[in-house]
Protein backbone atom coordinates (compact mmCIF):
# COMPACT_ATOMS: atom_id res chain seq x y z
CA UNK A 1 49.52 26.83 -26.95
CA UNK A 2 49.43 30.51 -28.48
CA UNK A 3 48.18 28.88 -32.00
CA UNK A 4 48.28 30.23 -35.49
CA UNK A 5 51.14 30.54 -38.06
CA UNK A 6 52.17 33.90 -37.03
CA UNK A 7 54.75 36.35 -35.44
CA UNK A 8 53.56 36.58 -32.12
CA UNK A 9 53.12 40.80 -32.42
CA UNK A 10 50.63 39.36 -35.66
CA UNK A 11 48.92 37.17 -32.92
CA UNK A 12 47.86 40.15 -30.90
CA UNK A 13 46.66 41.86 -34.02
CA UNK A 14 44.82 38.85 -34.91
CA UNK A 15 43.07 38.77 -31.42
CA UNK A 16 41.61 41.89 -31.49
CA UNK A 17 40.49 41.31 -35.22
CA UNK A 18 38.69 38.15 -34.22
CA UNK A 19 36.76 39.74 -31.41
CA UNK A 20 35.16 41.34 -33.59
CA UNK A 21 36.98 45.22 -32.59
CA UNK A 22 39.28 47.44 -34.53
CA UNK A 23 42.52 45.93 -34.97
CA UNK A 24 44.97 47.38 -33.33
CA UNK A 25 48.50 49.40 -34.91
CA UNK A 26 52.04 48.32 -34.88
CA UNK A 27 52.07 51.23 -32.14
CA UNK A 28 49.27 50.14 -30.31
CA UNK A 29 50.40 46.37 -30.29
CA UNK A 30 54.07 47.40 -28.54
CA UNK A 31 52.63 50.02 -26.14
CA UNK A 32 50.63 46.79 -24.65
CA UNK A 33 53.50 44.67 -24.76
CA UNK A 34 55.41 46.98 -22.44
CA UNK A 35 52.58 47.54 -20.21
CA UNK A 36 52.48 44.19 -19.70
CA UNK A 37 55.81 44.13 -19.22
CA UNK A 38 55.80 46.81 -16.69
CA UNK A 39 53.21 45.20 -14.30
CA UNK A 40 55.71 43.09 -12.58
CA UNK A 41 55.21 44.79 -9.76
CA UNK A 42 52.29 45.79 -9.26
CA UNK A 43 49.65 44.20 -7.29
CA UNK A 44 46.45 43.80 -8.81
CA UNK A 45 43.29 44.59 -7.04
CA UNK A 46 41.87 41.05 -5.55
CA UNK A 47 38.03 39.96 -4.93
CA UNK A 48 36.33 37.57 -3.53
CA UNK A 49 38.67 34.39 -3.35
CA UNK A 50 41.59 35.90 -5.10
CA UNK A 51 45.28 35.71 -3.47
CA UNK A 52 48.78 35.92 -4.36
CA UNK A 53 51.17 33.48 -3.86
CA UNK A 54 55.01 33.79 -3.52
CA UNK A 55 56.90 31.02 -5.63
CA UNK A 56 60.43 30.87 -6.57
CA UNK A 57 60.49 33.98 -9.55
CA UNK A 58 57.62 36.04 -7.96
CA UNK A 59 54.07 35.58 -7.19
CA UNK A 60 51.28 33.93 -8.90
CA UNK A 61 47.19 34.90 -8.95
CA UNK A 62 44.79 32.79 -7.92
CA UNK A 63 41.07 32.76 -7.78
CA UNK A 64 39.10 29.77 -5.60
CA UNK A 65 35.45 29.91 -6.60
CA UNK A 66 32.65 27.99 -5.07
CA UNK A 67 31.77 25.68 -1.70
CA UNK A 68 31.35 22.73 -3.55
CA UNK A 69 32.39 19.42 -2.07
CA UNK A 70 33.54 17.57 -4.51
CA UNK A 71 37.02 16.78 -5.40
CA UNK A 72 39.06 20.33 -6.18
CA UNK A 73 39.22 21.39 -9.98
CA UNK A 74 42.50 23.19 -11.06
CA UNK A 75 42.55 25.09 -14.51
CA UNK A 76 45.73 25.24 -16.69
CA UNK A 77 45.54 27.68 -18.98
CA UNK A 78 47.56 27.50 -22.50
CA UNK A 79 50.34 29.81 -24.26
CA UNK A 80 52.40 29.33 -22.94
CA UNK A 81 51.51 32.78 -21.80
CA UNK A 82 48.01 32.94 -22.14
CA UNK A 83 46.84 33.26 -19.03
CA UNK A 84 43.82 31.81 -17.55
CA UNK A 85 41.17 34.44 -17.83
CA UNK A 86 40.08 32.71 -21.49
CA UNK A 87 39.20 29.68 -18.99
CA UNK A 88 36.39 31.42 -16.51
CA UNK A 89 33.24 29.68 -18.05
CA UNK A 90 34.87 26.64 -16.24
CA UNK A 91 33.98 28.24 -12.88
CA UNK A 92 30.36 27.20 -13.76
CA UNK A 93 31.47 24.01 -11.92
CA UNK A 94 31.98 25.24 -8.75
CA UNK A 95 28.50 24.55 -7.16
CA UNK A 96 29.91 20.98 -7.21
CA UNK A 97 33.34 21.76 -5.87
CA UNK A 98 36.09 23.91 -5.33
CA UNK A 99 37.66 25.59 -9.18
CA UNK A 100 40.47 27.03 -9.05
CA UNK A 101 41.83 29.29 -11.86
CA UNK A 102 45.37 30.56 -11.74
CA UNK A 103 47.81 32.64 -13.91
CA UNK A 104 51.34 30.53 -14.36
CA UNK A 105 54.22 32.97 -13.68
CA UNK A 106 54.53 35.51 -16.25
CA UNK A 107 51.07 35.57 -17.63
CA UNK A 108 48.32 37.03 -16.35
CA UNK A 109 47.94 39.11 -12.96
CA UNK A 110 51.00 37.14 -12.06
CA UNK A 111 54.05 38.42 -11.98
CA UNK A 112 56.27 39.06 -15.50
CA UNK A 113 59.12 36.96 -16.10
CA UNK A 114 61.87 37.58 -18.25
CA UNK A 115 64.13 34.81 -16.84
CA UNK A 116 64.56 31.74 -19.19
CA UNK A 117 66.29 29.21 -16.61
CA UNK A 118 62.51 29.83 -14.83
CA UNK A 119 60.71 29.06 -18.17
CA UNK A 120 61.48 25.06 -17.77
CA UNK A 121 58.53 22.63 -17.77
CA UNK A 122 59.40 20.91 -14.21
CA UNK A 123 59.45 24.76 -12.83
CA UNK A 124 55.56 24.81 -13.78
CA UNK A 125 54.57 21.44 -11.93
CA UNK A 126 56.33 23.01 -8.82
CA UNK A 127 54.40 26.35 -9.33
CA UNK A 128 50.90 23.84 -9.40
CA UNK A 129 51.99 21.70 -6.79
CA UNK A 130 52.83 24.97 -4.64
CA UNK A 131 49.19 25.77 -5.51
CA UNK A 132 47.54 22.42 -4.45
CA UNK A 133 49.93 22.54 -1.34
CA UNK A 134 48.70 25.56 -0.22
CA UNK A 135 44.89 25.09 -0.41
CA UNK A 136 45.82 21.70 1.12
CA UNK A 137 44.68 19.66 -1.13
CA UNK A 138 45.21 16.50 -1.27
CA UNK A 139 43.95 14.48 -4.46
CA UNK A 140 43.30 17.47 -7.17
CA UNK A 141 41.18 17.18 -10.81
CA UNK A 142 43.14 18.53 -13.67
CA UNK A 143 41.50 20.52 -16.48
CA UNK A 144 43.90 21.47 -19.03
CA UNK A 145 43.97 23.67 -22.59
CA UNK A 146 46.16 23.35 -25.18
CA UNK A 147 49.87 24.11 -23.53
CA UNK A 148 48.00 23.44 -20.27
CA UNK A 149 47.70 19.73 -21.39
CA UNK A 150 51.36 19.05 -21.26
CA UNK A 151 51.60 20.94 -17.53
CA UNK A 152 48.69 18.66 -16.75
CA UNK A 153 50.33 15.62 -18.12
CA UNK A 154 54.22 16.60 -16.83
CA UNK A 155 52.17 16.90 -13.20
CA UNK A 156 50.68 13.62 -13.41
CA UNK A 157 53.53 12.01 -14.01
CA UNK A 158 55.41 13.50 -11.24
CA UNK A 159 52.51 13.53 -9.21
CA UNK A 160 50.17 10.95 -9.37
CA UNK A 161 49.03 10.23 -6.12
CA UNK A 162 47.91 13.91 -5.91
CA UNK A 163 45.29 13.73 -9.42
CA UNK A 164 41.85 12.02 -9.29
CA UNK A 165 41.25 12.55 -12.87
CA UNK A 166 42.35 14.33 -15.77
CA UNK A 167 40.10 16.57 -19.01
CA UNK A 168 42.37 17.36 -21.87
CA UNK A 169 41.33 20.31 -24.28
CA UNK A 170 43.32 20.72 -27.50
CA UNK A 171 46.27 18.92 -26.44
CA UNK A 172 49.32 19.14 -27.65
CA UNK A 173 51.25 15.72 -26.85
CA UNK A 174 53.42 15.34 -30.02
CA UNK A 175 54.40 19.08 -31.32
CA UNK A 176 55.80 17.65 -34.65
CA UNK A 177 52.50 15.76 -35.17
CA UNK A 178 50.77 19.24 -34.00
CA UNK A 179 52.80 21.11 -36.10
CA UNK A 180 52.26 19.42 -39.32
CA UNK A 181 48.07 19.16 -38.35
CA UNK A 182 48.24 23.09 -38.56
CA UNK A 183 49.75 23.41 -41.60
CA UNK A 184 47.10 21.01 -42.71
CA UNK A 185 44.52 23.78 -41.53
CA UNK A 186 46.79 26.60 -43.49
CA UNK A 187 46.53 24.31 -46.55
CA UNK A 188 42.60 24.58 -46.39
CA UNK A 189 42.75 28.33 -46.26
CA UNK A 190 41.45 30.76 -49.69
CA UNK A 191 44.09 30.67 -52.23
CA UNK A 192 44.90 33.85 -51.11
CA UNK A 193 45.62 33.05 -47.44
CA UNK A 194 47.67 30.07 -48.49
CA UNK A 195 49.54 32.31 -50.84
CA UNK A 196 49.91 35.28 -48.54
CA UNK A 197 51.64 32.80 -45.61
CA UNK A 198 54.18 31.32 -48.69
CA UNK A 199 54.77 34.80 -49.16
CA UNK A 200 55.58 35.47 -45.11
CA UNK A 201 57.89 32.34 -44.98
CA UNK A 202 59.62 34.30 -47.81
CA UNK A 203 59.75 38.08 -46.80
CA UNK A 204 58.89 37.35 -42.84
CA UNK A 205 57.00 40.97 -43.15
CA UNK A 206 54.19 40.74 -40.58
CA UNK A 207 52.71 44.17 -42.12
CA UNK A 208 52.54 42.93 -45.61
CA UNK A 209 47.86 43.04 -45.50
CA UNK A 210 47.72 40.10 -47.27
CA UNK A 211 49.24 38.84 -44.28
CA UNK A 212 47.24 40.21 -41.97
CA UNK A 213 44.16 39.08 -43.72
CA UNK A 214 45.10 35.44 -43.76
CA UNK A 215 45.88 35.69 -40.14
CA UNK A 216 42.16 36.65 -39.55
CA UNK A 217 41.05 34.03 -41.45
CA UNK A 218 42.76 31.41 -40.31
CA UNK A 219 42.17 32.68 -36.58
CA UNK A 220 38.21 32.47 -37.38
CA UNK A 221 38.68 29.10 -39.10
CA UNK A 222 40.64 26.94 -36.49
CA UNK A 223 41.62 28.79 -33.60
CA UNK A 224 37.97 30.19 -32.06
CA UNK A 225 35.02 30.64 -33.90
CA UNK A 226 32.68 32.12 -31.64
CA UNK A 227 35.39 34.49 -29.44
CA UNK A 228 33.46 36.86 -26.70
CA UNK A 229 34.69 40.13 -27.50
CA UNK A 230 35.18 41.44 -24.19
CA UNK A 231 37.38 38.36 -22.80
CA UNK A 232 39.49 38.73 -26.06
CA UNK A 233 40.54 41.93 -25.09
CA UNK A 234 41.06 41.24 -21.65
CA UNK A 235 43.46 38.21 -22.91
CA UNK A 236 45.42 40.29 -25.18
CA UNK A 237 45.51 42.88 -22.10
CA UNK A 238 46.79 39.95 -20.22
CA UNK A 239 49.68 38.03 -22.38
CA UNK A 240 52.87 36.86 -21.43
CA UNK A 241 55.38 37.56 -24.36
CA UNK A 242 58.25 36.25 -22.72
CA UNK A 243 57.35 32.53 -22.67
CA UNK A 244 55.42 32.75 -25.92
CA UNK A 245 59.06 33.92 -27.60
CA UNK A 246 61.01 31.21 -25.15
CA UNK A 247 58.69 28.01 -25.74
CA UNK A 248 57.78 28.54 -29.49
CA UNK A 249 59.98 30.82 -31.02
CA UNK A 250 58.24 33.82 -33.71
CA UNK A 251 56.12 31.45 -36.12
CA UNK A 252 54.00 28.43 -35.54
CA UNK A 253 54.62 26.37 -38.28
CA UNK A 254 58.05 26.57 -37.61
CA UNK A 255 58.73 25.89 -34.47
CA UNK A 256 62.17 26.31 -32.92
CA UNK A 257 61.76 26.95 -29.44
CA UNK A 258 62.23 24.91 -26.38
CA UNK A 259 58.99 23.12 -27.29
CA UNK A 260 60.90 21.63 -30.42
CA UNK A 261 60.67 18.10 -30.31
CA UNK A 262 58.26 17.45 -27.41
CA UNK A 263 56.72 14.23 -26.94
CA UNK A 264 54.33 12.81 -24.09
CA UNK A 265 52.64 10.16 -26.25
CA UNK A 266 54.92 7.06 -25.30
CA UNK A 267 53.41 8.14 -21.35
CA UNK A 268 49.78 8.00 -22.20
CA UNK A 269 49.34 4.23 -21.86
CA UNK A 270 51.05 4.40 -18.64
CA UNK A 271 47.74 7.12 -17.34
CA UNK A 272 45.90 5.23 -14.66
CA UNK A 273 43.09 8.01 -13.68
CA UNK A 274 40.19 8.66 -15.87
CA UNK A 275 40.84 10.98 -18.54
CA UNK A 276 38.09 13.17 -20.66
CA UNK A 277 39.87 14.34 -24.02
CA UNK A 278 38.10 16.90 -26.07
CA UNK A 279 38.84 18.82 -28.94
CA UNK A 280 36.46 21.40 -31.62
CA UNK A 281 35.59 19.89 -34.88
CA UNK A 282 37.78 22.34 -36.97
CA UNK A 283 40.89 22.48 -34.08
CA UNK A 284 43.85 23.80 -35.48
CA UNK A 285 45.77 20.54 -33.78
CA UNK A 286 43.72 17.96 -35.49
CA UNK A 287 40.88 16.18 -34.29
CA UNK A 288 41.83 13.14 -36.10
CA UNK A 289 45.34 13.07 -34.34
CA UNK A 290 43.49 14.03 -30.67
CA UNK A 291 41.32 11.00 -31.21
CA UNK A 292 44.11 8.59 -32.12
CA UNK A 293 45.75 9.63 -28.42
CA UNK A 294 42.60 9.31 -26.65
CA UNK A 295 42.84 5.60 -28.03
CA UNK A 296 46.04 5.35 -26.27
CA UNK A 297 45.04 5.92 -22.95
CA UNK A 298 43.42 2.78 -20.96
CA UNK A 299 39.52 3.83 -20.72
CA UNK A 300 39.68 7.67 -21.33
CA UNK A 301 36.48 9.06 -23.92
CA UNK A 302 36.72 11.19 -26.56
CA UNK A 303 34.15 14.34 -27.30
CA UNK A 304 34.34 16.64 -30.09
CA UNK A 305 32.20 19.60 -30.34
CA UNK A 306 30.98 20.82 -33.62
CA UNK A 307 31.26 24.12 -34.82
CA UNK A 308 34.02 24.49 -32.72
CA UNK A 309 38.06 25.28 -33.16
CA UNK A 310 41.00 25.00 -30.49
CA UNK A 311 39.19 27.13 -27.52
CA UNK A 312 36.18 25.02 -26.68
CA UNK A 313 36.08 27.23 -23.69
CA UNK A 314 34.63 29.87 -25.83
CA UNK A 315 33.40 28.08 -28.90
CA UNK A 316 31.38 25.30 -26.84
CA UNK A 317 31.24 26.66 -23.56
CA UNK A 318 27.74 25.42 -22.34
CA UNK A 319 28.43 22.02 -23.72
CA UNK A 320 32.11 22.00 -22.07
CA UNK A 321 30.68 22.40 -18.79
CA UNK A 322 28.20 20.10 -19.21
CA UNK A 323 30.60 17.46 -19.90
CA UNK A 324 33.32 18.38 -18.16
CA UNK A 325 30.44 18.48 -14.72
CA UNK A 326 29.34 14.81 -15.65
CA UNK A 327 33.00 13.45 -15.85
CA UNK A 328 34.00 14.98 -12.87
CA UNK A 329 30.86 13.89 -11.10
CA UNK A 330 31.18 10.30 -12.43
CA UNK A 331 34.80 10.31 -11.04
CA UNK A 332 33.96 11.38 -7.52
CA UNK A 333 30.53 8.57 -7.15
CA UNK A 334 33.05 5.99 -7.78
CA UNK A 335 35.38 7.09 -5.16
């Protein structure tokens, strides 16, 4: 999910910040809000492998990458509204099999979506199993971040027969367990950063530069520690406010969206396909609480990467794919 303790506006100050560029104004930060917003309908330029496909709301992007021939990869990206393009060093993979990377409805090159009674959890397995339908796929590997692990989960259990495996990144099973794990993090913050967010759940005044300041921080400290400028930008470029607002509400330690109350952990015993869990050593959702689920599941192995905060995709990206490849691979020989 979209993860700090923040207004979301704050979040997209907080991205640029961490990339290392000029943050952005209060001006700045709404003008790309409503460009976003405005792209519903265009048509972005495809390449190589890219297509749109028409679902119930709109149409979603996808990207196929690789001639691989092992068993089909699908990405889930997190946010909700993320989109996917955070996820790319995952197409690494695909000199062992088909990856495919695709923006969930409102996010991304997708189309925007502005329509709550679309912005339900069972909408999103259709969208991915309107996805694997069309490539034909039958038996599919999930690889899911963050808000991506709860699609990925939601799928499997309406799906089964259709998943070969299953890697979870920075889940998010039990949002009041989550939620309490990152105000852990905010409790290990500078005096001042700790102080500053009291002082938000007070005033609720996102300009306040104390504010600000412990937004960075905490951002470096649990979210990503080694972000790649350029694919910041192009996820900020790329967000989908709509379901950010819908699914978690304005702040992340409070949260009062439809997400509220959220709970997949009684279903992880009942997970019959191998599972690879991984989380960064400093994740905002708590490694401690990501390993106790992993025990949960019959068989599944746990991996956390040092140095590392919630995006493993950017903080241990050569060691994610190297896992992530010998899972996979270990799946398929046993087929």
């Amino acid at each position: 999910m979209r993860t700090s303790s923040i207004l979301l506006a704050s979040s997209l100050f907080a991205l640029a910040a961490c990339g290392g560029d000029k943050a952005p104004s209060a001006d700045s930060v709404a003008a790309t809000a409503t460009a976003t917003a405005d792209s519903a309908a265009a048509t972005p330029a495809l390449g190589p492998g890219e297509a749109m496909l028409a679902i119930p709301g709109g149409r979603i992007w996808y990207k196929v990458s690789g001639t691989g021939t092992g068993t089909p990869m699908v990405l889930i990206h997190g946010g909700p509204g993320m989109g996917s393009f955070y996820m790319k060093s995952m197409e690494a993979l695909a000199d062992d099999r088909p990856v495919v990377r695709y923006d969930q409805l409102g996010t991304g090159k997708s189309d925007r979506m502005t329509d709550t009674a679309l912005m339900k959890i069972p909408r999103y397995v259709e969208e991915l199993d309107s996805l694997r339908r069309t490539l034909k796929y039958d038996k599919v590997f999930l690889n899911g971040n963050s808000w991506g692990t709860i699609v990925a989960i939601e799928y499997y259990k309406a799906h089964p027969d259709h998943v070969a495996g299953i890697l979870f990144s920075g889940e998010a099973f039990d949002i009041a367990a989550a939620e309490k794990e990152i105000n852990k993090a905010v409790a290990q913050l500078s005096p001042e950063a700790q102080k500053a967010f009291a002082q938000y759940n007070v005033d609720k005044n996102l300009e306040a530069p104390a504010y600000k300041k412990a937004v960075d921080e905490f951002y470096a400290k649990n979210v990503w520690r080694h972000p790649v400028a350029a694919d910041v930008d192009s996820t900020m470029s790329l967000l989908g406010v709509e379901q950010y607002r819908y699914f978690q509400g304005e702040n992340e330690t409070m949260i009062v969206g439809a997400l509220r109350g959220y709970n997949a952990v009684p279903d992880l015993p009942k997970i019959k396909v191998p599972v690879l869990m991984t989380t960064g050593e400093f994740d905002e959702l708590g490694p401690k609480l990501i390993e106790q689920h992993t025990k949960l599941i019959p068989g599944a192995k746990f991996i956390v990467y040092k140095d590392a905060a919630h995006v493993t995709q950017w903080d241990a990206a050569e060691q994610s794919v190297k896992d992530a490849r010998e899972f996979f691979r270990a799946v398929d020989a046993k087929k």
